[in-house]
N, C-alpha and C. Protein backbone atom coordinates (compact mmCIF):
# COMPACT_ATOMS: atom_id res chain seq x y z
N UNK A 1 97.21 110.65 85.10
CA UNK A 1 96.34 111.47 85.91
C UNK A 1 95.09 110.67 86.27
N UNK A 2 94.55 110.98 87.84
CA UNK A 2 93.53 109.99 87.70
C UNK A 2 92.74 110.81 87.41
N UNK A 3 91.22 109.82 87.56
CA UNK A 3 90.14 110.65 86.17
C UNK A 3 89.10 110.29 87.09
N UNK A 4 87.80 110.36 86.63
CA UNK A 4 86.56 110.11 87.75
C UNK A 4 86.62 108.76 88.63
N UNK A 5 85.72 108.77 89.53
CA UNK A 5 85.46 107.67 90.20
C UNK A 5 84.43 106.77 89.46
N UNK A 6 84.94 105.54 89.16
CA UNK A 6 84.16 104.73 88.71
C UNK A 6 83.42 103.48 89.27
N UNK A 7 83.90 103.13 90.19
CA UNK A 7 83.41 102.38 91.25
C UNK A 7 83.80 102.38 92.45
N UNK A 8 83.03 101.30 93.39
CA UNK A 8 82.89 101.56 94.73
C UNK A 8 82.24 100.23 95.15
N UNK A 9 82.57 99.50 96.10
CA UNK A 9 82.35 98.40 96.92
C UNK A 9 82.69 97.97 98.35
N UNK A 10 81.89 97.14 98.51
CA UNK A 10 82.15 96.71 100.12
C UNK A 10 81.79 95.20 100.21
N UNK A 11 82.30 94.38 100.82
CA UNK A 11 82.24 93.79 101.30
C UNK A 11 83.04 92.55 102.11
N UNK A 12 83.10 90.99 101.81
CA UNK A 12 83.82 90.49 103.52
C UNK A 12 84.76 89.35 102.21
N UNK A 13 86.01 89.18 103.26
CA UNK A 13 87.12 88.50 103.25
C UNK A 13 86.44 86.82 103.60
N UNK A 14 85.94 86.49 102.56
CA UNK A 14 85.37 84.62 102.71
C UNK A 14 86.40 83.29 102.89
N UNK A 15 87.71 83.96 102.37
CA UNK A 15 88.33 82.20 102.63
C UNK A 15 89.94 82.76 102.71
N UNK A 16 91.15 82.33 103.45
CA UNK A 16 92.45 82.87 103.49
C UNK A 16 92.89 81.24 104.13
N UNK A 17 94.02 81.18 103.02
CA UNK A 17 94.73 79.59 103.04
C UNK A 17 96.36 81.17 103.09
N UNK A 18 97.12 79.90 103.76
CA UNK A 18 99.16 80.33 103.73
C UNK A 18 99.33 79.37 102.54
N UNK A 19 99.91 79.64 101.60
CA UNK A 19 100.96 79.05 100.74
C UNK A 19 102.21 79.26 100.98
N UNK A 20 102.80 77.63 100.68
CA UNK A 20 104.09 77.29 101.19
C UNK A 20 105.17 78.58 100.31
N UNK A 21 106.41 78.74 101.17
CA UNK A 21 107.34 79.44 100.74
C UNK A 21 107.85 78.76 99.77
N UNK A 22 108.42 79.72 98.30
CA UNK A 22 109.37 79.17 97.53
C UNK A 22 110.75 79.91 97.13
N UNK A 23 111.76 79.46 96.86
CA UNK A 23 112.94 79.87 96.28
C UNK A 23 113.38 80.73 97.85
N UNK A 24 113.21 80.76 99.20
CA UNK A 24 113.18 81.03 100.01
C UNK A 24 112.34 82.46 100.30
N UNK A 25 111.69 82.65 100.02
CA UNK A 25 110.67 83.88 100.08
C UNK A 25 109.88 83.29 101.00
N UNK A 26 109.44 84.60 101.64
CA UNK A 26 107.91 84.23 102.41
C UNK A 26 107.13 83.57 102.26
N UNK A 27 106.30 83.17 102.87
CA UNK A 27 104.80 82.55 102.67
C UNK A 27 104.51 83.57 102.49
N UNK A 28 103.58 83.21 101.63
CA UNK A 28 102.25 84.03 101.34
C UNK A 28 100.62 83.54 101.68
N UNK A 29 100.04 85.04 101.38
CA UNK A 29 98.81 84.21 101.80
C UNK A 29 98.04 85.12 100.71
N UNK A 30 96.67 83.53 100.57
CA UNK A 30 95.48 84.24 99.56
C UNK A 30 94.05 84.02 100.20
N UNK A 31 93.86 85.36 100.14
CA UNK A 31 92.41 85.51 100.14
C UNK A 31 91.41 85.61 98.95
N UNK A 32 90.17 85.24 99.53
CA UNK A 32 89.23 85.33 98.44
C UNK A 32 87.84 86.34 99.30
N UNK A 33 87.63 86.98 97.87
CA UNK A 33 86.63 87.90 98.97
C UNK A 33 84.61 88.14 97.52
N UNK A 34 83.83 88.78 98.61
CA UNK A 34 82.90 89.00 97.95
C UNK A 34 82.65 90.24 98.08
N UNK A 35 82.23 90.92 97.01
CA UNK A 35 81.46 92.06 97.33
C UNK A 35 80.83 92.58 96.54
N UNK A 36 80.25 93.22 96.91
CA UNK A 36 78.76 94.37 95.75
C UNK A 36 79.43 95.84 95.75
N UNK A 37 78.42 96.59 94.89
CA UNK A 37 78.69 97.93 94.69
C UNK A 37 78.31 98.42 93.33
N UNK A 38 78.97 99.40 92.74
CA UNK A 38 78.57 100.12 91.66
C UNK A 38 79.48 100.07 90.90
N UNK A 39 79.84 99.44 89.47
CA UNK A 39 80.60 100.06 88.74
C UNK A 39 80.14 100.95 86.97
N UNK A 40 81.10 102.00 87.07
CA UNK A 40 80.18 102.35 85.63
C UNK A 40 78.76 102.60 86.37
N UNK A 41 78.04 103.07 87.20
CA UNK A 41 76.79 103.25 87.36
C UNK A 41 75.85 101.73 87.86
N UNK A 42 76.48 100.58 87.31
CA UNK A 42 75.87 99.68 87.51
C UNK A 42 76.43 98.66 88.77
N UNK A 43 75.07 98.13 89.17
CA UNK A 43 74.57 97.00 90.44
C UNK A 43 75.67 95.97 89.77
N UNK A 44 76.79 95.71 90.74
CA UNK A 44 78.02 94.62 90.63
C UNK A 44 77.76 93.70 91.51
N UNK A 45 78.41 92.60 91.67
CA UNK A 45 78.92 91.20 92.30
C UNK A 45 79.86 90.78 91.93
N UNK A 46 81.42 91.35 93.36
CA UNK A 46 82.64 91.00 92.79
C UNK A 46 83.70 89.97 93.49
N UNK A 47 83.93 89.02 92.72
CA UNK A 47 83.91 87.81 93.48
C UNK A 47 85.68 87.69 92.46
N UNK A 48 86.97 87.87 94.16
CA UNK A 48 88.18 87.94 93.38
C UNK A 48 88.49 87.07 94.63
N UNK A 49 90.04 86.87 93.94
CA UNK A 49 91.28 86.36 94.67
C UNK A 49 92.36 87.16 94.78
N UNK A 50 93.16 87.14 95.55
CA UNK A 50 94.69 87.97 95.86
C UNK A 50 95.47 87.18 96.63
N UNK A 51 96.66 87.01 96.16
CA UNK A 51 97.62 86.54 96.85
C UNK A 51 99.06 87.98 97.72
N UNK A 52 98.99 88.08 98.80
CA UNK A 52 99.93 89.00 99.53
C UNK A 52 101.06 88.34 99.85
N UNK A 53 102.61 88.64 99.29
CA UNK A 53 103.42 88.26 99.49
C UNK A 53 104.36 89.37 100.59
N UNK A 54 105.10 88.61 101.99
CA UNK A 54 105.40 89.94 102.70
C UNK A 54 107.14 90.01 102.10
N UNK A 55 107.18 91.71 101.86
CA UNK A 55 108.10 91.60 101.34
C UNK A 55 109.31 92.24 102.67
N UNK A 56 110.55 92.69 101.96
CA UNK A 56 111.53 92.79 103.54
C UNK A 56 111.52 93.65 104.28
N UNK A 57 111.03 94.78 103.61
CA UNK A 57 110.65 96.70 104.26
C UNK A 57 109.22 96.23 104.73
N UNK A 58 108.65 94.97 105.35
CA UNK A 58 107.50 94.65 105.95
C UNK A 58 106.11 95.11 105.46
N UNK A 59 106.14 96.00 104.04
CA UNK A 59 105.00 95.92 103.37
C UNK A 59 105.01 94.42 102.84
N UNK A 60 103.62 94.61 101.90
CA UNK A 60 103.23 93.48 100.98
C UNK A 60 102.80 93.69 99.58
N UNK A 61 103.58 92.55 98.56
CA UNK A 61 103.04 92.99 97.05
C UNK A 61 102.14 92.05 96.75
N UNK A 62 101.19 92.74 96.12
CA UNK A 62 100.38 91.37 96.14
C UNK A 62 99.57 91.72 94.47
N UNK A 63 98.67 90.31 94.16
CA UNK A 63 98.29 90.52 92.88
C UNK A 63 97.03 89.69 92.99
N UNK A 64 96.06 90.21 92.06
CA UNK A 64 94.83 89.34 92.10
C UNK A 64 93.76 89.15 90.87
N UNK A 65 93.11 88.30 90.67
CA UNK A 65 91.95 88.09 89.38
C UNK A 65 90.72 88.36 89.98
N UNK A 66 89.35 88.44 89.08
CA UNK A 66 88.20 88.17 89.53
C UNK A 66 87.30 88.57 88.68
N UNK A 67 85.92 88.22 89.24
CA UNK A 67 84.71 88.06 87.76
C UNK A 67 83.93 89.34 88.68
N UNK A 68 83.55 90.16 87.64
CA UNK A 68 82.29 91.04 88.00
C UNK A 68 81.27 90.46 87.44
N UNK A 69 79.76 90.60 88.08
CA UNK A 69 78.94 89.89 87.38
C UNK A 69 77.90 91.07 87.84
N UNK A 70 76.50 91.45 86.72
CA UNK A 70 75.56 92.51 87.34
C UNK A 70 74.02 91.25 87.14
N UNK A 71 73.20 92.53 87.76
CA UNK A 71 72.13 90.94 88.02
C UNK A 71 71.34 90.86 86.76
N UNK A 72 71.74 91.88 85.54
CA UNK A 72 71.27 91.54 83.91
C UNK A 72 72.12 90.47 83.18
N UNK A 73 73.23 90.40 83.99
CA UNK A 73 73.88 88.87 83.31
C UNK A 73 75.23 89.82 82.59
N UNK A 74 75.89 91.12 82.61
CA UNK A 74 76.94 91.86 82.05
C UNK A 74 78.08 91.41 83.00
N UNK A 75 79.06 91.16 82.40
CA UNK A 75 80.49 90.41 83.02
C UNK A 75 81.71 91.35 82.38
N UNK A 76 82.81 91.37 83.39
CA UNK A 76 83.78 91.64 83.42
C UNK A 76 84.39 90.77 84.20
N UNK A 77 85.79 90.83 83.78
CA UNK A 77 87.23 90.09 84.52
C UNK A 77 87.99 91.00 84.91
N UNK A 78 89.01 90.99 86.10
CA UNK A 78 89.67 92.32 86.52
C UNK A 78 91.12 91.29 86.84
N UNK A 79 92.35 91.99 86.62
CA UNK A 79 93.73 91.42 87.23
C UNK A 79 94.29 93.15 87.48
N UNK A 80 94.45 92.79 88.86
CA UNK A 80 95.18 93.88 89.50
C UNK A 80 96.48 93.79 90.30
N UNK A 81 97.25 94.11 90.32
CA UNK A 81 98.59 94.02 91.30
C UNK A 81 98.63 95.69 92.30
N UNK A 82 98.96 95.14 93.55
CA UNK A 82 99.55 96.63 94.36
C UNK A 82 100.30 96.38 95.41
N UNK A 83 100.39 97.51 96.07
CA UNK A 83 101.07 97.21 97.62
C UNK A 83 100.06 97.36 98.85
N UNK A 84 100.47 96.63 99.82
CA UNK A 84 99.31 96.43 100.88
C UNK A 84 100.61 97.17 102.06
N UNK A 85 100.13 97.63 103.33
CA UNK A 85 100.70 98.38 104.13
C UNK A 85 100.06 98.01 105.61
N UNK A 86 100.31 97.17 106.43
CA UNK A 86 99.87 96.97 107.51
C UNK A 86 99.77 98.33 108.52
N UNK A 87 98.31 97.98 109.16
CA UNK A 87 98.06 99.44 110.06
C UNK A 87 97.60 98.57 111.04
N UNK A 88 97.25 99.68 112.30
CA UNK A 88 97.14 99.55 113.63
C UNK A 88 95.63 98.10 113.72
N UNK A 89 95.77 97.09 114.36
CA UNK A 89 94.75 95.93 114.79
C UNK A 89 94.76 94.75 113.68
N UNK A 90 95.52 94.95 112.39
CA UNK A 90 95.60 94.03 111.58
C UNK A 90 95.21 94.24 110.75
N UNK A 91 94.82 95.43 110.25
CA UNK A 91 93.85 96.20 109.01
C UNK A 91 94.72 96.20 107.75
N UNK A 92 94.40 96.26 106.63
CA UNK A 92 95.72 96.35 105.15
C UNK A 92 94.99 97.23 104.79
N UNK A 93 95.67 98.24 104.31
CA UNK A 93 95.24 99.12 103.31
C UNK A 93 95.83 99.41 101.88
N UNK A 94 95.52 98.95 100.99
CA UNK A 94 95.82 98.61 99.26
C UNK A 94 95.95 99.83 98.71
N UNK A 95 96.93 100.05 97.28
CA UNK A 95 97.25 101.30 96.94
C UNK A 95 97.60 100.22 95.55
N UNK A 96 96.50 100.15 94.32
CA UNK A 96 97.38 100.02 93.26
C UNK A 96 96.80 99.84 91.94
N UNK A 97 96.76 98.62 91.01
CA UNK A 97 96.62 99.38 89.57
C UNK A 97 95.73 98.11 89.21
N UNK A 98 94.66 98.52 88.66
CA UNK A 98 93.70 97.51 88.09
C UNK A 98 93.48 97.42 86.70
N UNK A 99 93.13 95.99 85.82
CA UNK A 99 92.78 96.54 84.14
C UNK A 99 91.43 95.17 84.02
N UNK A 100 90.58 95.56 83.08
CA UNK A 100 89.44 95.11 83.18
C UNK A 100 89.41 94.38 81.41
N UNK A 101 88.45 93.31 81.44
CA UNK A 101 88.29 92.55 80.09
C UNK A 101 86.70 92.52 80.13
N UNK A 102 86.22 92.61 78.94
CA UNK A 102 84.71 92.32 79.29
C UNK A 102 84.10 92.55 77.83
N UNK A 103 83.61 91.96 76.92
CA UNK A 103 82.65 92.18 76.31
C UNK A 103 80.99 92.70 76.00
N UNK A 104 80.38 93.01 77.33
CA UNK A 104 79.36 93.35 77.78
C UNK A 104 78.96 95.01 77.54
N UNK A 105 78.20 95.30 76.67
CA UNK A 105 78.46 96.62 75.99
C UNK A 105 77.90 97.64 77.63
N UNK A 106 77.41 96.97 78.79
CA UNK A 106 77.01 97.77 80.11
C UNK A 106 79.03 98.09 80.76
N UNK A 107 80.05 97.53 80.42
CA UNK A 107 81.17 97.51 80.58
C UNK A 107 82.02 97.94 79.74
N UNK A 108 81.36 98.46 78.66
CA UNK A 108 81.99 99.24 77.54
C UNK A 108 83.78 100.20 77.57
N UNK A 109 82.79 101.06 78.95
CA UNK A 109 83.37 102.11 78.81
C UNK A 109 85.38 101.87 79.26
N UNK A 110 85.28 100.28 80.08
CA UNK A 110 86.17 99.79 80.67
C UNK A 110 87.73 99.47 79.86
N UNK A 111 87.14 99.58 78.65
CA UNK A 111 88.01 98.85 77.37
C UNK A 111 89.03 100.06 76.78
N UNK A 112 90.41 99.93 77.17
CA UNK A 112 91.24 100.81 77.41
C UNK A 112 91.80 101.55 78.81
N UNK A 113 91.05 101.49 79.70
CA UNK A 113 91.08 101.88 80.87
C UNK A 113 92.01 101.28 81.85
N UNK A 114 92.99 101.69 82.35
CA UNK A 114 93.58 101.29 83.42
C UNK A 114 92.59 102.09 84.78
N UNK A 115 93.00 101.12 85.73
CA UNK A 115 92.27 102.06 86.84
C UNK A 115 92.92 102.09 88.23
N UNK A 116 92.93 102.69 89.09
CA UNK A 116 93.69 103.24 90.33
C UNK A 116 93.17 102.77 91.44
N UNK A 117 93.25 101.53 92.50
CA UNK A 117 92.56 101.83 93.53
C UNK A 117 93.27 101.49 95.10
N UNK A 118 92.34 101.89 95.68
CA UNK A 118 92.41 101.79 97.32
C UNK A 118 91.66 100.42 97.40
N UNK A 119 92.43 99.86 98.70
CA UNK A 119 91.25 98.54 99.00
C UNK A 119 91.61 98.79 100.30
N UNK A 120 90.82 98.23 101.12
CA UNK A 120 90.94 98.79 103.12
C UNK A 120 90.38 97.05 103.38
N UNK A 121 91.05 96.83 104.26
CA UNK A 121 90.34 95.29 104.90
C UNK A 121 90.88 95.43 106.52
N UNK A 122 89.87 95.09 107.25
CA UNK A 122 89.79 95.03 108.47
C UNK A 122 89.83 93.39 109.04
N UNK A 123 90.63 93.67 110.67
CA UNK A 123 91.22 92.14 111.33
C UNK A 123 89.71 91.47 111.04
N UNK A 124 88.69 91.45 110.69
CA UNK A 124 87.53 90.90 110.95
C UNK A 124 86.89 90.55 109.51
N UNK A 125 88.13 91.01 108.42
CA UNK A 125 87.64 90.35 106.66
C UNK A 125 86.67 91.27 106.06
N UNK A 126 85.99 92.79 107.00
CA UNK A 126 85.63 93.53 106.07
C UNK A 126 86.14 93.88 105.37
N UNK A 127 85.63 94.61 104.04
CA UNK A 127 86.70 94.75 103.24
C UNK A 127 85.92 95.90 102.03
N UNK A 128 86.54 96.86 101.08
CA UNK A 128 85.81 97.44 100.13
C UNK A 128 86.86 98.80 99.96
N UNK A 129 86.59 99.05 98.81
CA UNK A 129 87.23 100.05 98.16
C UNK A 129 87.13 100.78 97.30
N UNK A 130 87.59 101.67 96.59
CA UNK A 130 87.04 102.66 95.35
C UNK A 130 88.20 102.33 94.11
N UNK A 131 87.52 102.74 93.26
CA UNK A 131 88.28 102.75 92.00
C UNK A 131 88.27 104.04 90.87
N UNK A 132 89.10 104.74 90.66
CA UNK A 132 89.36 105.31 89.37
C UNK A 132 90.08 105.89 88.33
N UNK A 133 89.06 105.92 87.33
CA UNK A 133 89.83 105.65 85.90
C UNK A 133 90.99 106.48 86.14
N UNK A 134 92.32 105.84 85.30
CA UNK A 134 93.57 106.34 84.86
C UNK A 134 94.06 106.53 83.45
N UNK A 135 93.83 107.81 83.39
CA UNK A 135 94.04 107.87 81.29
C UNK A 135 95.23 108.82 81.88
């Protein structure tokens, strides 16, 4: 069941390389993105990677890492996997499952938590989404 909203962010799509196809699969491609927002209540800086692989029903599965950082110096790590769904002008819209590492007692509450999210990115690398908890 999902559970409150725990965060929320926005921001832009900074770097997208194609990686070569293997075992005959698609190319894929990875982006790297930045963004701010709130998690847990607190001022974030979230700086990930994702790789989108297109799969044959023309969605995409894709999976990604990244460091949260707040401007008191509290850190988290996030690895998430989902599905991405191409919409109208080149836009993806993300549907999937996030889990968080962090020792930082401002990130406490993260420890056990799976979490649920949406991610939206526009032909132009905006990008941002919500997150919440899944107990």
């Amino acid at each position: 069941m999902l559970g409150d909203l725990i965060g929320e962010e926005q921001g832009q799509i900074t770097a997208q390389r194609v990686l070569p196809s293997e075992h005959g699969l698609p190319p894929s491609v990875e982006s790297t993105f930045q963004a701010s927002g709130r998690l847990l209540g607190v001022t974030i800086t979230d700086l990930g990677t994702y790789v989108g692989t297109l799969r044959p029903d023309g969605t995409l599965y894709g999976t990604g890492t990244g460091i949260i950082m707040s401007p008191d110096g509290a850190t988290a790590s996030w690895q998430g996997t989902g599905v991405g769904v191409f919409a109208e002008g080149g836009a993806i819209s993300w549907r999937g499952s996030i889990v968080y590492l962090s020792d930082s007692p401002a990130f406490a509450a993260l420890r056990g938590v799976a979490g649920a999210f949406e991610w939206e990115t526009d032909q132009s690398g905006k990008a941002g989404g919500k997150i919440w908890s899944w107990r």
